[in-house]
Protein backbone atom coordinates (compact mmCIF):
# COMPACT_ATOMS: atom_id res chain seq x y z
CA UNK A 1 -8.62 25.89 -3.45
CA UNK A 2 -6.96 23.69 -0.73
CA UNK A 3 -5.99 20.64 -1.73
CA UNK A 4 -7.96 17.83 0.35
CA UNK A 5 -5.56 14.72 0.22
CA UNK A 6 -1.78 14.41 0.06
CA UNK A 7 0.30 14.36 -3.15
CA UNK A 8 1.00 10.96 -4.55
CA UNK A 9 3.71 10.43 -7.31
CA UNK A 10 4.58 7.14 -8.64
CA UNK A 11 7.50 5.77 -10.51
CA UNK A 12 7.74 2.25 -11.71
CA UNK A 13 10.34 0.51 -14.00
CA UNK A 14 11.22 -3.40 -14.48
CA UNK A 15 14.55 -4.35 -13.27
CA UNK A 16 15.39 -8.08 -13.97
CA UNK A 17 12.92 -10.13 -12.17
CA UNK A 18 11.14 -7.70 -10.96
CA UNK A 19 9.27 -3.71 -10.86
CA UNK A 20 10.73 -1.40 -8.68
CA UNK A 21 8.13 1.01 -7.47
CA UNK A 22 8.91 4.39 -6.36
CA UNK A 23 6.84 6.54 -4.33
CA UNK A 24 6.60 10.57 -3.08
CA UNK A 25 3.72 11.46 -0.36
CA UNK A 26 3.89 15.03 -0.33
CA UNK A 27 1.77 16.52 2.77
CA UNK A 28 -0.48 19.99 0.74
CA UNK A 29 -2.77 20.22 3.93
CA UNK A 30 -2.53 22.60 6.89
CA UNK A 31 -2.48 19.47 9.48
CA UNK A 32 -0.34 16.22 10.09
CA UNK A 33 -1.63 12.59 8.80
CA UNK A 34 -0.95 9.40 8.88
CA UNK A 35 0.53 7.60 6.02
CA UNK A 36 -0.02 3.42 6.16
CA UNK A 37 2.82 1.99 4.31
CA UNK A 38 4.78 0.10 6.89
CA UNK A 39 4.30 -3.57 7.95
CA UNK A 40 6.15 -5.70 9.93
CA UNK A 41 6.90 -9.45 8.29
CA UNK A 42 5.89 -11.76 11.78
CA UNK A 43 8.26 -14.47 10.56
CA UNK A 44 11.18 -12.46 9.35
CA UNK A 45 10.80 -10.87 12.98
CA UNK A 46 11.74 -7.61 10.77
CA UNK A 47 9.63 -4.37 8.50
CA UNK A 48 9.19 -5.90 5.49
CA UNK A 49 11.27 -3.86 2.59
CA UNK A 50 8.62 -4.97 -0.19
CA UNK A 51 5.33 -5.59 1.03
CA UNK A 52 2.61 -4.31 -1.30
CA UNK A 53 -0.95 -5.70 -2.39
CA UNK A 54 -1.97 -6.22 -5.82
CA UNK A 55 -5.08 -5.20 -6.94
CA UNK A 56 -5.79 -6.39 -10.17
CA UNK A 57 -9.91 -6.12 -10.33
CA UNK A 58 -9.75 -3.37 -13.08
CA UNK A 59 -7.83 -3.06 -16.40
CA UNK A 60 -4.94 -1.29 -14.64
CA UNK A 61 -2.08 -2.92 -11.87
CA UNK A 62 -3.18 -0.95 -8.46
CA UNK A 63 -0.10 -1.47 -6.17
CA UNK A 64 -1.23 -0.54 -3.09
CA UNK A 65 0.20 -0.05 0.46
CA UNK A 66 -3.12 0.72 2.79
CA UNK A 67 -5.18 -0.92 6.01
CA UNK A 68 -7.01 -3.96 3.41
CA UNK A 69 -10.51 -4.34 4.20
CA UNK A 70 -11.93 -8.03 5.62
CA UNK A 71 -14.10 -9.64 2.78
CA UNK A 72 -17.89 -9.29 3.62
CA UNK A 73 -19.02 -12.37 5.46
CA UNK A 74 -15.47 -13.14 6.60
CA UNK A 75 -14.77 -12.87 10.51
CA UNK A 76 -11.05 -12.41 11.69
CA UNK A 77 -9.57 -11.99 14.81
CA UNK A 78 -6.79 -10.04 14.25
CA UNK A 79 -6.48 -8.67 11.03
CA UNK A 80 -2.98 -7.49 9.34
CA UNK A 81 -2.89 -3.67 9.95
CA UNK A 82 0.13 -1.81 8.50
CA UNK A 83 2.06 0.62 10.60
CA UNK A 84 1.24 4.95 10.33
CA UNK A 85 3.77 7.37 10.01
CA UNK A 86 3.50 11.11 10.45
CA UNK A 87 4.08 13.45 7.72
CA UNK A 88 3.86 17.12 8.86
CA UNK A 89 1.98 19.61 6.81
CA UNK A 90 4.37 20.54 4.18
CA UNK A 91 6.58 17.98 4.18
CA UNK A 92 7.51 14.85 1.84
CA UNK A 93 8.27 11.08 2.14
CA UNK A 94 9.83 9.03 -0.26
CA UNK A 95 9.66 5.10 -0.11
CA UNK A 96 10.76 1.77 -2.40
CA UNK A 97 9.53 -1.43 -2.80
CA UNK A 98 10.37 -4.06 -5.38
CA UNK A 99 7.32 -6.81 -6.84
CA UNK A 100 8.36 -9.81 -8.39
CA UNK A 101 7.64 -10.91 -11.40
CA UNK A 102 4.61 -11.74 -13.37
CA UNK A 103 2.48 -9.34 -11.26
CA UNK A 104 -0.02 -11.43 -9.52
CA UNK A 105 -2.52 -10.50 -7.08
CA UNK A 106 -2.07 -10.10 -3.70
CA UNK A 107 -3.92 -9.09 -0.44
CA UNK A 108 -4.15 -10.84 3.09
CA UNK A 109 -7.28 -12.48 2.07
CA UNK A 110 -6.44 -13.54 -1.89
CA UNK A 111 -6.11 -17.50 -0.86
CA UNK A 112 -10.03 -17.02 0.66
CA UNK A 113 -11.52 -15.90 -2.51
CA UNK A 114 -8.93 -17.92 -5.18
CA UNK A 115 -9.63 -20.99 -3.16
CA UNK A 116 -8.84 -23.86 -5.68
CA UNK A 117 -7.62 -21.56 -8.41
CA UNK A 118 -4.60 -19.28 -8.86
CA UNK A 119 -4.51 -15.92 -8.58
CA UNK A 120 -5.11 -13.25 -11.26
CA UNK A 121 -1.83 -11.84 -13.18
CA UNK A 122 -1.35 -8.76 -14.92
CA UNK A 123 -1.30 -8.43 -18.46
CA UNK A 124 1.53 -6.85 -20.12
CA UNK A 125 -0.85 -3.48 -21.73
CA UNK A 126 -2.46 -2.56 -18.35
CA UNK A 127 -1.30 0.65 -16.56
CA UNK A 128 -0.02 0.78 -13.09
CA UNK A 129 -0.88 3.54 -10.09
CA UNK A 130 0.10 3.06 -6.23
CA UNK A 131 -2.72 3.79 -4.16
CA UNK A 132 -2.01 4.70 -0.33
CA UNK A 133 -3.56 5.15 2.95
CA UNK A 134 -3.85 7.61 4.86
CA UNK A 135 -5.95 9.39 7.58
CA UNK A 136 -5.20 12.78 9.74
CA UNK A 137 -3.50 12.54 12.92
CA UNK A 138 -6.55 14.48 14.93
CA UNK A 139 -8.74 11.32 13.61
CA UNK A 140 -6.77 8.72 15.22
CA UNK A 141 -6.49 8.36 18.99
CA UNK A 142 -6.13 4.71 19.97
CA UNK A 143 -2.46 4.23 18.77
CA UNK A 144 0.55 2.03 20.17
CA UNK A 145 4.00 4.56 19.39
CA UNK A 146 6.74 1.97 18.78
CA UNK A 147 10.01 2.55 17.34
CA UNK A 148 10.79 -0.20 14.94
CA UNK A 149 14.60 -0.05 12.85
CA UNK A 150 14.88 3.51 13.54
CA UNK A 151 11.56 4.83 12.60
CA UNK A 152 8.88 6.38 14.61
CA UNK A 153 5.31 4.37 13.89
CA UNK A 154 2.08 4.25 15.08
CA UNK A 155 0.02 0.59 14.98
CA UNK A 156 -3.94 1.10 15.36
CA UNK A 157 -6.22 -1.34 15.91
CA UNK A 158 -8.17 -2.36 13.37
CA UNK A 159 -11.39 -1.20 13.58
CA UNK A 160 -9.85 2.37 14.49
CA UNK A 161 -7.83 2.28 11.54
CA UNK A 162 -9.98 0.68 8.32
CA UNK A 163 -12.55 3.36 9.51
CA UNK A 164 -10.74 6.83 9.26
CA UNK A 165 -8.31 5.58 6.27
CA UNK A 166 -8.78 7.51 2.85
CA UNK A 167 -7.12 6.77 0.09
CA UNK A 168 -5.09 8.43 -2.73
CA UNK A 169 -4.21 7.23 -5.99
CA UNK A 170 -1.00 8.06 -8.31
CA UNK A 171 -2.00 9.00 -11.59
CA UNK A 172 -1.43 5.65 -13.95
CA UNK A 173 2.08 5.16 -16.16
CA UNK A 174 2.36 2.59 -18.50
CA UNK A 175 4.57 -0.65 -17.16
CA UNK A 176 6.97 -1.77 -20.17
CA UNK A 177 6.74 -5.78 -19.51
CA UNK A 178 8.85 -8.16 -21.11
CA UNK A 179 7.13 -10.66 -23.04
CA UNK A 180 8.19 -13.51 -20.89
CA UNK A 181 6.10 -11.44 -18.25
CA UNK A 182 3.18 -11.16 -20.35
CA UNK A 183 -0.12 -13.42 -19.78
């Protein structure tokens, strides 16, 4: 049986201050896609080395590098859309990305819904998976090719992009917190 979604493999330790998250897309299917795990940092004027979200709704840490869907009810001009990058069928990409510790919560619209409170942290027992977006190339067609710090990427619009994404999940590994960590 075919496999319907790329390979995702996850590695994450704590190093000082922070967790260091390794990730492997491997591409199983017979056609090109999109992976969505660039962004650029507007201020920096640069890619941003460790941008994740935090999803911490469940029991588990989901680290996730994806197109993040506008709250219902919210309206917004110009929402933040990470950057797509090919991956031909049978090949792999690696990336890195450091979070700083505690592991809080984090998504473009986190100070909307935590208005007046703080955000949720993880707790030092809950697993961790990196979930990742992704769509196939045929799917996507209103594009901008751009060549940022050496890399060949795609920016969609918005609506283009939240509505072909999928999404695939690592499978969880326990996160060895220190206690000062811990909440």
């Amino acid at each position: 049986m075919e496999s319907q979604q790329p390979t995702l493999t996850m590695r994450a330790k704590v190093d000082g201050n922070d967790v260091k998250v390794g990730y492997e897309v491997a591409n199983p299917l017979s056609f090109p896609i999109y992976i969505f795990d660039r962004l650029y940092d507007m201020s920096a004027e640069k890619m941003d080395p460790n941008w994740a979200y935090v999803d911490l709704s469940s029991n588990r840490i989901v680290v996730c590098r994806q197109v993040w869907p506008v709250p219902t009810g919210l309206h917004h001009e110009n929402p933040e859309v990470p950057y797509g990058r090919v991956i031909a069928p049978g090949a792999k990409i690696k990336g890195v990305f450091a979070i700083h510790l505690p592991v809080a919560e984090s998504d473009p619209y986190v100070h909307i819904r935590n208005s007046g409170g703080a955000a949720r942290v993880a707790h030092a027992s809950d697993d961790i998976v990196f979930r990742l977006g992704w769509a196939p190339v045929r799917e996507l067609h209103g594009g901008s090719p751009v060549e940022l710090e050496g890399e060949q990427l795609v920016l969609f619009p918005y609506p283009e992009a939240i509505q072909k994404q999928r999404l695939a999940t690592s499978l969880p590994a326990k996160l060895p917190l220190p206690a000062s960590a811990a909440h």
